[in-house]
C-alpha atoms as a PDB file:
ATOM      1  CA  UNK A   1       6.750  26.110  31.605  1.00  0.00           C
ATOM      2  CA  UNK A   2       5.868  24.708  35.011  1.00  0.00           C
ATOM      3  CA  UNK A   3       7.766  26.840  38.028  1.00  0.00           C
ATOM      4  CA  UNK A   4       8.063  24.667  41.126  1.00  0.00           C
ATOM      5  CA  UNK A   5      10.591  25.536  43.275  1.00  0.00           C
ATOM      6  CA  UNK A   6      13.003  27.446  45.357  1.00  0.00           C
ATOM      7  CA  UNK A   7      15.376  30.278  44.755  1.00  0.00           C
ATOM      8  CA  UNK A   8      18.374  30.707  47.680  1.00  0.00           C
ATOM      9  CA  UNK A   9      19.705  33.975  48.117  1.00  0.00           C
ATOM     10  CA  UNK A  10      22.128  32.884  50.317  1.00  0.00           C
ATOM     11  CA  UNK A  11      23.145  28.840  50.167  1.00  0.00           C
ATOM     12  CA  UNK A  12      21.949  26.598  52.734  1.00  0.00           C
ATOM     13  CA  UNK A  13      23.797  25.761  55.615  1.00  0.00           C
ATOM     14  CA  UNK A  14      25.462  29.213  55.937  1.00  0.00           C
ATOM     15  CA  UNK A  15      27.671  29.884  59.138  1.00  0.00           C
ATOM     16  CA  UNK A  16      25.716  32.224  61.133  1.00  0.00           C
ATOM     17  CA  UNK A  17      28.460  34.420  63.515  1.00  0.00           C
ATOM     18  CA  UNK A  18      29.276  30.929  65.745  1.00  0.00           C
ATOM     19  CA  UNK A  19      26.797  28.653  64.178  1.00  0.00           C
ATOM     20  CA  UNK A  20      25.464  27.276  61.015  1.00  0.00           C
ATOM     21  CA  UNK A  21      21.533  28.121  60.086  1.00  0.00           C
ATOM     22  CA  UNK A  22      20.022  25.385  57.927  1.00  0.00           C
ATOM     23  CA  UNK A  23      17.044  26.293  56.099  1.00  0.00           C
ATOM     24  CA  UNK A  24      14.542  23.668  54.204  1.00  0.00           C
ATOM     25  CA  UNK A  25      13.459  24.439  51.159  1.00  0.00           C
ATOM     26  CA  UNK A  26       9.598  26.137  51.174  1.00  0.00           C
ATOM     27  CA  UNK A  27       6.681  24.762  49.848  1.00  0.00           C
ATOM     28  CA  UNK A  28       3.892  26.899  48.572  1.00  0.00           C
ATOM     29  CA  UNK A  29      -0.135  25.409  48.721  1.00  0.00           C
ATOM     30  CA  UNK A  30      -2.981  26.222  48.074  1.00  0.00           C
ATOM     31  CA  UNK A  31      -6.359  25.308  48.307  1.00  0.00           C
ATOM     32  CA  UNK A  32      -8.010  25.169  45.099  1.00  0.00           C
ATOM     33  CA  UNK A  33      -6.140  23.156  42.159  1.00  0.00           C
ATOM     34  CA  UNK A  34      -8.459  24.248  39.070  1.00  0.00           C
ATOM     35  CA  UNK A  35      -9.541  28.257  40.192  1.00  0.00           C
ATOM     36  CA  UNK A  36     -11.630  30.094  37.725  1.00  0.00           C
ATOM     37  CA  UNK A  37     -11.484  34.053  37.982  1.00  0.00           C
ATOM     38  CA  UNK A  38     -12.514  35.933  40.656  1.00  0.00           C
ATOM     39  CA  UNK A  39     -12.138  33.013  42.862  1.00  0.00           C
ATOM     40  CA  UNK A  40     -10.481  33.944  46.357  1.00  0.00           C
ATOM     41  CA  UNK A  41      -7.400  31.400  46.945  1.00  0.00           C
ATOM     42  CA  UNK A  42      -5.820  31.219  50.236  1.00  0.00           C
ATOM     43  CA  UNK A  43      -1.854  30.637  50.029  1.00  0.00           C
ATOM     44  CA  UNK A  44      -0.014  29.115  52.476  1.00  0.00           C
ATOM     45  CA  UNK A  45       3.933  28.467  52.594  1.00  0.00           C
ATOM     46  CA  UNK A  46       5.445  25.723  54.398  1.00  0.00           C
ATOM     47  CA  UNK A  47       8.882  26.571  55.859  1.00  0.00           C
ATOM     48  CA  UNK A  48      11.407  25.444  58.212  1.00  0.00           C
ATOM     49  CA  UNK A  49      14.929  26.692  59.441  1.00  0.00           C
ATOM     50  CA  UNK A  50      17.482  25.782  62.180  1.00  0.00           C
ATOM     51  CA  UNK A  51      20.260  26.558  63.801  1.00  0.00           C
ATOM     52  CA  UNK A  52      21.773  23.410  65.767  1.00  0.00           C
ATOM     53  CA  UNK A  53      18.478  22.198  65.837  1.00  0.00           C
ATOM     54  CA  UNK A  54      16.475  24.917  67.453  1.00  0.00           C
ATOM     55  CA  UNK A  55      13.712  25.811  64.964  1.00  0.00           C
ATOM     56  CA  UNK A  56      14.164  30.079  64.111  1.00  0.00           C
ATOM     57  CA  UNK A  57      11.364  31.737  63.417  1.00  0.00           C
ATOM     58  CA  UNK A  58      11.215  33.976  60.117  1.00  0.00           C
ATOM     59  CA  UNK A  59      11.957  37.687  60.029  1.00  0.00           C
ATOM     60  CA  UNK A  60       9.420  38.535  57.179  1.00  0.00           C
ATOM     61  CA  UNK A  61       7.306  36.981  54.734  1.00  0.00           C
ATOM     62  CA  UNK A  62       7.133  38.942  50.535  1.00  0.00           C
ATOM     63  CA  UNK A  63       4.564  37.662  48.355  1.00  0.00           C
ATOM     64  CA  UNK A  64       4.216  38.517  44.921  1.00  0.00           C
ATOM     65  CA  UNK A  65       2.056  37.636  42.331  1.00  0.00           C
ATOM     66  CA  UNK A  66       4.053  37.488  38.377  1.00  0.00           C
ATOM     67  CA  UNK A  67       1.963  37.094  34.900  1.00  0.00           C
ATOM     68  CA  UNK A  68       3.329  34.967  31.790  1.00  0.00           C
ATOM     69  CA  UNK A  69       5.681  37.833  31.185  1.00  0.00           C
ATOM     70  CA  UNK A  70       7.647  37.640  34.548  1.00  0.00           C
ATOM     71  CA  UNK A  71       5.830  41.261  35.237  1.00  0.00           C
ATOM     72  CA  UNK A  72       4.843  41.505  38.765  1.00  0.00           C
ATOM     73  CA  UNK A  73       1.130  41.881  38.814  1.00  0.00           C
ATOM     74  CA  UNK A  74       0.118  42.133  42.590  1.00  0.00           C
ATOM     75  CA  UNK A  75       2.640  42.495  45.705  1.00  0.00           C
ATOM     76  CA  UNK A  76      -0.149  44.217  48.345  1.00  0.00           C
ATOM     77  CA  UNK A  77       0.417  41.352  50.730  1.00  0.00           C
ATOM     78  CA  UNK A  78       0.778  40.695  54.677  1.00  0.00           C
ATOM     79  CA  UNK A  79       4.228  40.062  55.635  1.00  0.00           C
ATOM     80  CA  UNK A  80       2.124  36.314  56.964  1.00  0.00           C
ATOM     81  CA  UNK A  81       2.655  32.695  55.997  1.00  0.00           C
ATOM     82  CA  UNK A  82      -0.962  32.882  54.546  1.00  0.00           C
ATOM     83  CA  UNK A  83      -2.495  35.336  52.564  1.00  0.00           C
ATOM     84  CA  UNK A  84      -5.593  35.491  50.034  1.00  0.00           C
ATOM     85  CA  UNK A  85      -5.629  36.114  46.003  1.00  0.00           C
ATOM     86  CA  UNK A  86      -8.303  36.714  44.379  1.00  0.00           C
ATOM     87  CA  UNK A  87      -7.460  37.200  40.064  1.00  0.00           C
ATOM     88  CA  UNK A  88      -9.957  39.141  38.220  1.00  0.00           C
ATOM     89  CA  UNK A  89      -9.041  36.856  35.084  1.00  0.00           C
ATOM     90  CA  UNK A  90      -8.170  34.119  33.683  1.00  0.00           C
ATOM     91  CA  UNK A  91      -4.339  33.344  32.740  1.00  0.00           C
ATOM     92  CA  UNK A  92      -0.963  31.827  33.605  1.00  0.00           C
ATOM     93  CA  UNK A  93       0.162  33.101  36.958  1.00  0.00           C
ATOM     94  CA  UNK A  94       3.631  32.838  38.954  1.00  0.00           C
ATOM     95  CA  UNK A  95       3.273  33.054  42.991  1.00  0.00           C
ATOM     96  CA  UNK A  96       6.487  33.398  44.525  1.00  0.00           C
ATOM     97  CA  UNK A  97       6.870  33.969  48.508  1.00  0.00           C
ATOM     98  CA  UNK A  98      10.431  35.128  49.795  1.00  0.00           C
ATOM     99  CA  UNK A  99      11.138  34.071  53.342  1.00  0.00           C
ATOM    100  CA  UNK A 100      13.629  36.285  55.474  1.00  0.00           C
ATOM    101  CA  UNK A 101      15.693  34.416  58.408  1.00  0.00           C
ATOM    102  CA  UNK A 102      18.736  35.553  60.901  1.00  0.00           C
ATOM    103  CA  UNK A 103      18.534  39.165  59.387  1.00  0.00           C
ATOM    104  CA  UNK A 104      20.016  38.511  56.219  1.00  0.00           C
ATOM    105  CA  UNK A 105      19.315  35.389  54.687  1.00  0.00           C
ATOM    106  CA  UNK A 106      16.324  34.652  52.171  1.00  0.00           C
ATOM    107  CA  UNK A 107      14.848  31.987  50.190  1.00  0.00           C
ATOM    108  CA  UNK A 108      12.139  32.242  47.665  1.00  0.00           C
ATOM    109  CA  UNK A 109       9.812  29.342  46.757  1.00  0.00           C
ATOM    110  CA  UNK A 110       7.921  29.692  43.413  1.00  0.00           C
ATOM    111  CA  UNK A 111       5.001  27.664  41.966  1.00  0.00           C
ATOM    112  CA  UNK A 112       2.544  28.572  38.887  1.00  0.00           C
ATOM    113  CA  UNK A 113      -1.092  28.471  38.501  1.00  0.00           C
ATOM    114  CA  UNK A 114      -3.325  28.385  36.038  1.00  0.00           C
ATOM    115  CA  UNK A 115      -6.798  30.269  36.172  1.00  0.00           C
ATOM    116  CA  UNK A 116      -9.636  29.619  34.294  1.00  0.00           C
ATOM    117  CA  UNK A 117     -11.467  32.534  32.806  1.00  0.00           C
ATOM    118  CA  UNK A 118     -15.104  33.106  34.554  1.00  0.00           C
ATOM    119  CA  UNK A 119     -18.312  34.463  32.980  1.00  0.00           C
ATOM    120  CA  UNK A 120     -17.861  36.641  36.786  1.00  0.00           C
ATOM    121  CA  UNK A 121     -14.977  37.789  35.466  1.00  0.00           C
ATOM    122  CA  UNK A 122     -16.305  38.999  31.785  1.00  0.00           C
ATOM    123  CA  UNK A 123     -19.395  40.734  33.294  1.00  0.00           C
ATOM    124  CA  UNK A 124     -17.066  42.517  36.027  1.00  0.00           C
ATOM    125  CA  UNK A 125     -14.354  43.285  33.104  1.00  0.00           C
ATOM    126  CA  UNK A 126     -17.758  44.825  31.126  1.00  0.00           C
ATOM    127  CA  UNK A 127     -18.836  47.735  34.052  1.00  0.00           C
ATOM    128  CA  UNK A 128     -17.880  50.937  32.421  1.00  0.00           C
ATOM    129  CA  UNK A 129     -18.649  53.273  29.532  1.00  0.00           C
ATOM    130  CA  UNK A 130     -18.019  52.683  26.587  1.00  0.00           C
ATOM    131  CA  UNK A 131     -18.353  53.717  22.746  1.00  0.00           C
ATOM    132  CA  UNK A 132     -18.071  52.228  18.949  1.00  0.00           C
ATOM    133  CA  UNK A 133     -19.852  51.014  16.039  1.00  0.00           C
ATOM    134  CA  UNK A 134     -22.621  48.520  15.563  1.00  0.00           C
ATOM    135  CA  UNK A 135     -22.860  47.054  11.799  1.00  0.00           C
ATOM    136  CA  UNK A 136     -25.668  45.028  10.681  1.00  0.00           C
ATOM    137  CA  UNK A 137     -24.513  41.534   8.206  1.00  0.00           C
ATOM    138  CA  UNK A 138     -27.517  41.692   5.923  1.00  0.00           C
ATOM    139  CA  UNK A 139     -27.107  45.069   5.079  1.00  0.00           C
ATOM    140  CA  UNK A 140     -23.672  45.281   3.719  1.00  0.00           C
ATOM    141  CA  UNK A 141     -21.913  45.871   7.062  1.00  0.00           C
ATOM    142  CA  UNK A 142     -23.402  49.324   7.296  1.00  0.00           C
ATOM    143  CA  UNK A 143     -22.036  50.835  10.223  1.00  0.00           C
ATOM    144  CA  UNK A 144     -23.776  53.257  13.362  1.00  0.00           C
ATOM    145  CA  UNK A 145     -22.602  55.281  16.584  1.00  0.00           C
ATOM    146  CA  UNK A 146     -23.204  52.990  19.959  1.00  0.00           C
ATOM    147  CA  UNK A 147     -22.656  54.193  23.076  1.00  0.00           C
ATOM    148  CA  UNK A 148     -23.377  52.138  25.736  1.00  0.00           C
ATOM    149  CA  UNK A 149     -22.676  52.091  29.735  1.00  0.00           C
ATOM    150  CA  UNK A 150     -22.563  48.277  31.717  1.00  0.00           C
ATOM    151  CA  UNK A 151     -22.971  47.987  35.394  1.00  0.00           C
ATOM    152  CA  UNK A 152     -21.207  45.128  36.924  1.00  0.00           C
ATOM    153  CA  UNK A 153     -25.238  43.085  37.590  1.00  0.00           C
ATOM    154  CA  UNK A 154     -25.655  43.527  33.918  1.00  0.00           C
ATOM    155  CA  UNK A 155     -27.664  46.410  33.740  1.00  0.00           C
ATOM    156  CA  UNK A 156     -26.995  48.461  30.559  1.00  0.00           C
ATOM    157  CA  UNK A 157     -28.543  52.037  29.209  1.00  0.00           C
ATOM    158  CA  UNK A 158     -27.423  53.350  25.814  1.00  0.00           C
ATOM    159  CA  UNK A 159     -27.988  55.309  22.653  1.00  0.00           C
ATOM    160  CA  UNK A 160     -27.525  54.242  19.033  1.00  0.00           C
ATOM    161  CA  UNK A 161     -27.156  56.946  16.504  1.00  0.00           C
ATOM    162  CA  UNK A 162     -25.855  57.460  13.000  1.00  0.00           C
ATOM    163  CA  UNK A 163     -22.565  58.244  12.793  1.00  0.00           C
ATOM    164  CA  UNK A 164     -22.912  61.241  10.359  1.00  0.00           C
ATOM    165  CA  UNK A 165     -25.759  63.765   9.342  1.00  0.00           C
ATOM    166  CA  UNK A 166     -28.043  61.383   7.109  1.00  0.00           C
ATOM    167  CA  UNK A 167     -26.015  58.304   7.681  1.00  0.00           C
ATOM    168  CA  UNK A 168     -27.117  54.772   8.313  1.00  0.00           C
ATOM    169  CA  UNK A 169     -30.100  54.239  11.031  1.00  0.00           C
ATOM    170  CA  UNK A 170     -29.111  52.530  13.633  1.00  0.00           C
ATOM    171  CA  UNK A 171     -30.418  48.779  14.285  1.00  0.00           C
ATOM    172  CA  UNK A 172     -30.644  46.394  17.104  1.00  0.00           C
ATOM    173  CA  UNK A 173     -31.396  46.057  20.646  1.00  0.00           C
ATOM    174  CA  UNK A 174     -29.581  49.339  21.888  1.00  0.00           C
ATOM    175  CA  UNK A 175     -31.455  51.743  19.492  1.00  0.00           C
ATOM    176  CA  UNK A 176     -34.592  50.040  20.186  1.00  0.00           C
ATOM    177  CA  UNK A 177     -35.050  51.951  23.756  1.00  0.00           C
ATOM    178  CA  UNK A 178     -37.805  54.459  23.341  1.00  0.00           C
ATOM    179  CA  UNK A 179     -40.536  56.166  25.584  1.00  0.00           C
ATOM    180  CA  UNK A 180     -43.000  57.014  23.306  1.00  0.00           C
ATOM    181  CA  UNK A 181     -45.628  59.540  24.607  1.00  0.00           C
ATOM    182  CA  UNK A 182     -48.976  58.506  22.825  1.00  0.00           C
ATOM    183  CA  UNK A 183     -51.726  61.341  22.301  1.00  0.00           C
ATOM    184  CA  UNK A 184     -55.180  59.305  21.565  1.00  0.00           C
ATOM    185  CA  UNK A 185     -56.830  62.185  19.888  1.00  0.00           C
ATOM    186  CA  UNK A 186     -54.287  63.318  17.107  1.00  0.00           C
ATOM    187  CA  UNK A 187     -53.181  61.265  14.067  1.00  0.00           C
ATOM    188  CA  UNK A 188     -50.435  59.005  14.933  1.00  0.00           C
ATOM    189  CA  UNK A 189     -47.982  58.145  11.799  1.00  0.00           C
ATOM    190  CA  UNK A 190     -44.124  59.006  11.179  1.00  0.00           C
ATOM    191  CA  UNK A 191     -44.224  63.135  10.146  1.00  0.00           C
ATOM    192  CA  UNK A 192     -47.417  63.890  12.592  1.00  0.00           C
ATOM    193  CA  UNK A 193     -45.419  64.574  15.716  1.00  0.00           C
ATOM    194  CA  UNK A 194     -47.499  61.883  17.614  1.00  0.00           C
ATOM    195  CA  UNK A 195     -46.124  59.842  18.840  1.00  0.00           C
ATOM    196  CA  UNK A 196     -43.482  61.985  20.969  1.00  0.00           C
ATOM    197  CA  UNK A 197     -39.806  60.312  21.894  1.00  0.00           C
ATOM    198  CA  UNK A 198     -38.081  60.666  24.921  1.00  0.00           C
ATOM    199  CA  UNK A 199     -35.387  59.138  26.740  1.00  0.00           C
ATOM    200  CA  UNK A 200     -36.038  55.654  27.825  1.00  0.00           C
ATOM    201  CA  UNK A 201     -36.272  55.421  31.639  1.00  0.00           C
ATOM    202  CA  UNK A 202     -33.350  53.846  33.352  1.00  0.00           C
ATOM    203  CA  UNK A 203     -35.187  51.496  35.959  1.00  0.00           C
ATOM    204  CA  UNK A 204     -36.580  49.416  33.500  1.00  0.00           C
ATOM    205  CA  UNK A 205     -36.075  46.364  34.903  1.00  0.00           C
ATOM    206  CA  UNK A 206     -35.323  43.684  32.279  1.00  0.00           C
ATOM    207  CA  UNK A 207     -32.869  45.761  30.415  1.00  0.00           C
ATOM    208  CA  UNK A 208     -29.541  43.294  30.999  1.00  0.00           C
ATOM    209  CA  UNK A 209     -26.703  42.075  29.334  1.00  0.00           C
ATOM    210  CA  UNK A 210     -25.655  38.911  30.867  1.00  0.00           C
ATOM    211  CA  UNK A 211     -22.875  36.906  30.424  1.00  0.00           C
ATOM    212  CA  UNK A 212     -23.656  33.101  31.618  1.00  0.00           C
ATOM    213  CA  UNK A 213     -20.306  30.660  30.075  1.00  0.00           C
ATOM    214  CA  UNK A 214     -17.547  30.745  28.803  1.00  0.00           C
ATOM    215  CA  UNK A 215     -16.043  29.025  25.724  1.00  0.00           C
ATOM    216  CA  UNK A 216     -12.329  28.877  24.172  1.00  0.00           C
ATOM    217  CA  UNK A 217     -12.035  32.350  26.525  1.00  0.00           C
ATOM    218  CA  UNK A 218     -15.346  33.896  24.715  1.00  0.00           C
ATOM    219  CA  UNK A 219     -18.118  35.057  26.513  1.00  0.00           C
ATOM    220  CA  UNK A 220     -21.906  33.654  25.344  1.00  0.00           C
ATOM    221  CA  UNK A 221     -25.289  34.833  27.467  1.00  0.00           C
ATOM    222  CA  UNK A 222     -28.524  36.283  26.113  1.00  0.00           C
ATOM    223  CA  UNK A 223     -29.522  39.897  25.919  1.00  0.00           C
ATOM    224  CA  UNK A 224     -32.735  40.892  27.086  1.00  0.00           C
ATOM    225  CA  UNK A 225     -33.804  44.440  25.369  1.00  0.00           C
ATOM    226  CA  UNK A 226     -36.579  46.762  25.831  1.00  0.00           C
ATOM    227  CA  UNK A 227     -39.023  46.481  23.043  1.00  0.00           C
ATOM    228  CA  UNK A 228     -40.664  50.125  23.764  1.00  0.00           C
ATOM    229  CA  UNK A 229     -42.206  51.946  26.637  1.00  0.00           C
ATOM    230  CA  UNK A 230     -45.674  53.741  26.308  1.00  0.00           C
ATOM    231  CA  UNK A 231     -47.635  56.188  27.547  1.00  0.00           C
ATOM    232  CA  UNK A 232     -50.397  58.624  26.945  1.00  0.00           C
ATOM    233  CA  UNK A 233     -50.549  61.508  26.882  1.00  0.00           C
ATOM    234  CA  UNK A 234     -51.475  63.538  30.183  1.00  0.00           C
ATOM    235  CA  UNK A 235     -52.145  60.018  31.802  1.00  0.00           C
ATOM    236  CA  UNK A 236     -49.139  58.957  33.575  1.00  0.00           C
ATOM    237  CA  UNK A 237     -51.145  55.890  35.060  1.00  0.00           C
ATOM    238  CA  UNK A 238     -51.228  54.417  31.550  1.00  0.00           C
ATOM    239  CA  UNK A 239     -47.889  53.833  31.454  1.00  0.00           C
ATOM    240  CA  UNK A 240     -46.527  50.162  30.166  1.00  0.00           C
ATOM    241  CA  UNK A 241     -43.635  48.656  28.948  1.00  0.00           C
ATOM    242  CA  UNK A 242     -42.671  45.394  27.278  1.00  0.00           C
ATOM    243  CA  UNK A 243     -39.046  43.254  27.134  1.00  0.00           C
ATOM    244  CA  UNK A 244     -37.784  41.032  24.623  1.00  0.00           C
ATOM    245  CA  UNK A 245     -35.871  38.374  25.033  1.00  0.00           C
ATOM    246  CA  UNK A 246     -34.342  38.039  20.943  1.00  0.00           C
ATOM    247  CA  UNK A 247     -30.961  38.301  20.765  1.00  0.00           C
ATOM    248  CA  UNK A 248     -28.449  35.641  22.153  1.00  0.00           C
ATOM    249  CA  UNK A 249     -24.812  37.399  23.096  1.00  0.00           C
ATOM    250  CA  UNK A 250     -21.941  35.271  21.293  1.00  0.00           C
ATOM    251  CA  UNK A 251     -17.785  35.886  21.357  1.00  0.00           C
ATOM    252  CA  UNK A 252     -17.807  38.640  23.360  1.00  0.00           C
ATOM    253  CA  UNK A 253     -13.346  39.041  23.984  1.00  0.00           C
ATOM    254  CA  UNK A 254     -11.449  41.904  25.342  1.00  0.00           C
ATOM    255  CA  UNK A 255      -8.274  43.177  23.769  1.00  0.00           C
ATOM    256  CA  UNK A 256      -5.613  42.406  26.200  1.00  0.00           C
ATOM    257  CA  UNK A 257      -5.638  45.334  28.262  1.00  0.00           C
ATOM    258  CA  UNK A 258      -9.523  45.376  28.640  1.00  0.00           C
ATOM    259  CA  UNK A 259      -9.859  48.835  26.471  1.00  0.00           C
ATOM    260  CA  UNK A 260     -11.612  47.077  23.474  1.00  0.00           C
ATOM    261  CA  UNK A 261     -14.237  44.839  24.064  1.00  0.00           C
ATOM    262  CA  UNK A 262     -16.271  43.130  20.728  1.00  0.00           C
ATOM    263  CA  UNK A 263     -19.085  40.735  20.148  1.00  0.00           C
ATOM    264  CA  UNK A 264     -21.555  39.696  18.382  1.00  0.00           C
ATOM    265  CA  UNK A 265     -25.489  39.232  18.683  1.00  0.00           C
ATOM    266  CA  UNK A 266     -27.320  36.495  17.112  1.00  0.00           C
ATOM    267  CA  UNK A 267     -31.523  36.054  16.675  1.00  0.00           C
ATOM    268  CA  UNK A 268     -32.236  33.218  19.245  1.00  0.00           C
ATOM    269  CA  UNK A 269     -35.183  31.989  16.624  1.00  0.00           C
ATOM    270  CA  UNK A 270     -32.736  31.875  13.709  1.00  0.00           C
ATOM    271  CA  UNK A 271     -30.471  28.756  12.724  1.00  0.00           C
ATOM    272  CA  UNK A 272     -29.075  30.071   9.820  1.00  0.00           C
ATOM    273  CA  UNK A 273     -27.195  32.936  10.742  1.00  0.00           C
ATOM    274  CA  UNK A 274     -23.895  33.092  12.461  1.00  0.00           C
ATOM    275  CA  UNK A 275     -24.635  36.677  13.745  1.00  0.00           C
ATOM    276  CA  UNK A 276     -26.625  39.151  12.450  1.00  0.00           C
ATOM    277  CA  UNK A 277     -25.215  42.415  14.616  1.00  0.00           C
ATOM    278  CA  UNK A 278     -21.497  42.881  15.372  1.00  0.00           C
ATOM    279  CA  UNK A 279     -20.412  45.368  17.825  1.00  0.00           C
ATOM    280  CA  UNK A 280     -16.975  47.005  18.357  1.00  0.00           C
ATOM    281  CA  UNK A 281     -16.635  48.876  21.339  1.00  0.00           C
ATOM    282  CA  UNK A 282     -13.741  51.276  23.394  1.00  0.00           C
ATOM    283  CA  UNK A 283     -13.424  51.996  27.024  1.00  0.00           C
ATOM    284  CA  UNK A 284     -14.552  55.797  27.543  1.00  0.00           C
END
């Protein structure tokens, strides 16, 4: 329902000791019509108020910000005719300003907004720790142990595992992060020891997680994972490592109160497949 309007807390035209103040009704603007998340908005309310025709100035200035549910969201505002918003998501907002006159006289103007949601938004909504299951489609929806931390450029480190003793190996582009430590004079093969594991480094550059648009309020980028790091052994100068760009990112949503996040991740070469790893995650 569209809100554009006024509320009087006292009427109009209200005798004032000896004489009557008038007050016009307020009108609230801003400066951006179509806003996407994370956008800063500058709000400005347009008042006026008289008393036999000498304009009063206004005692205060209360801004509040309201979601679909009437719930007062944000109220941290200068007691000013202008102040800035900036939403860190998409949605159905209220702004409502209440303007104070002749010590105790108000009026409130009100006008809604709605705010597109903003890939910004989803990759700042990401940053944090969190941990859940990754299940693989072609294999029966056999499930493993992710844990996985996102900073807010897109930079991720994490650890795939199976969720119990002899359980289902992990799969996919967070379990693929290894250091292997190569020595070129023993056997190399799966029960030889060589090559040794260790934890992936974290300054690996092209690990990211990048949301780039949004669609119906889902998120869609492209991962880029770390294929391996290598090195052998006693020569630290050998050192390489290799990215891969495979997996695209599609319907990544957040439960309403951003503690569940879930999405899926799809080969980039394959056509056929709607996804081929799903992820379910919760905020640590």
């Amino acid at each position: 329902m569209k809100k554009i309007g006024f509320i009087l807390v006292l009427l109009v035209g209200v005798a004032s000791c000896d004489s009557e103040i008038n007050i016009t009704p307020p009108t609230i603007l801003f400066d951006n019509e179509t806003p996407e998340a994370y956008d800063t908005l500058s709000l400005r309310v347009v008042e006026y108020a008289d008393i036999d025709g000498s304009q009063i100035t206004p005692d205060y200035y209360k801004w509040s910000i309201l979601d679909k549910n009437d719930i007062i969201i944000s109220s941290d505002f200068d007691d000013s005719p202008t102040v800035e918003w900036t939403p860190n998501r998409g949605g159905y907002y209220i702004i409502q300003v209440t303007v104070g006159y002749d010590g105790n006289k108000s009026i409130t103007a009100v006008r809604d907004i709605t705010v597109t949601e903003s890939a910004r938004s989803f990759q700042k909504r990401l940053t944090g720790t969190w941990t859940g299951t990754g299940e693989q489609k072609r294999f029966d929806g056999k499930k493993w142990k992710v844990d996985l931390t996102f900073e807010s450029n897109g930079y991720y480190s994490g650890l795939s595992s199976p969720i119990e003793s002899g359980g289902y190996s992990p799969q996919g582009p967070f379990y693929n992060e290894y250091y292997l430590i190569i020595d070129p004079d023993r056997p190399q093969g799966p029960d030889t020891g060589n090559p040794i594991g260790q934890q992936a480094s974290e300054e690996v550059p092209c690990r990211e997680f990048l949301i780039d648009k949004i669609i119906d309020n889902k998120g869609y980028g492209s991962s880029l994972s770390i294929s391996f790091e290598t090195e052998l052994l006693g020569d630290p100068d050998s050192y390489t490592y290799s990215c891969l760009d495979y997996y695209d990112i599609k319907e990544l949503v957040f439960s309403d109160d951003d503690t569940v996040v879930s999405f899926l991740l799809t080969d980039n070469n394959d056509s056929v497949d709607e996804w081929i790893l799903k992820y379910t995650l919760t905020r640590n």
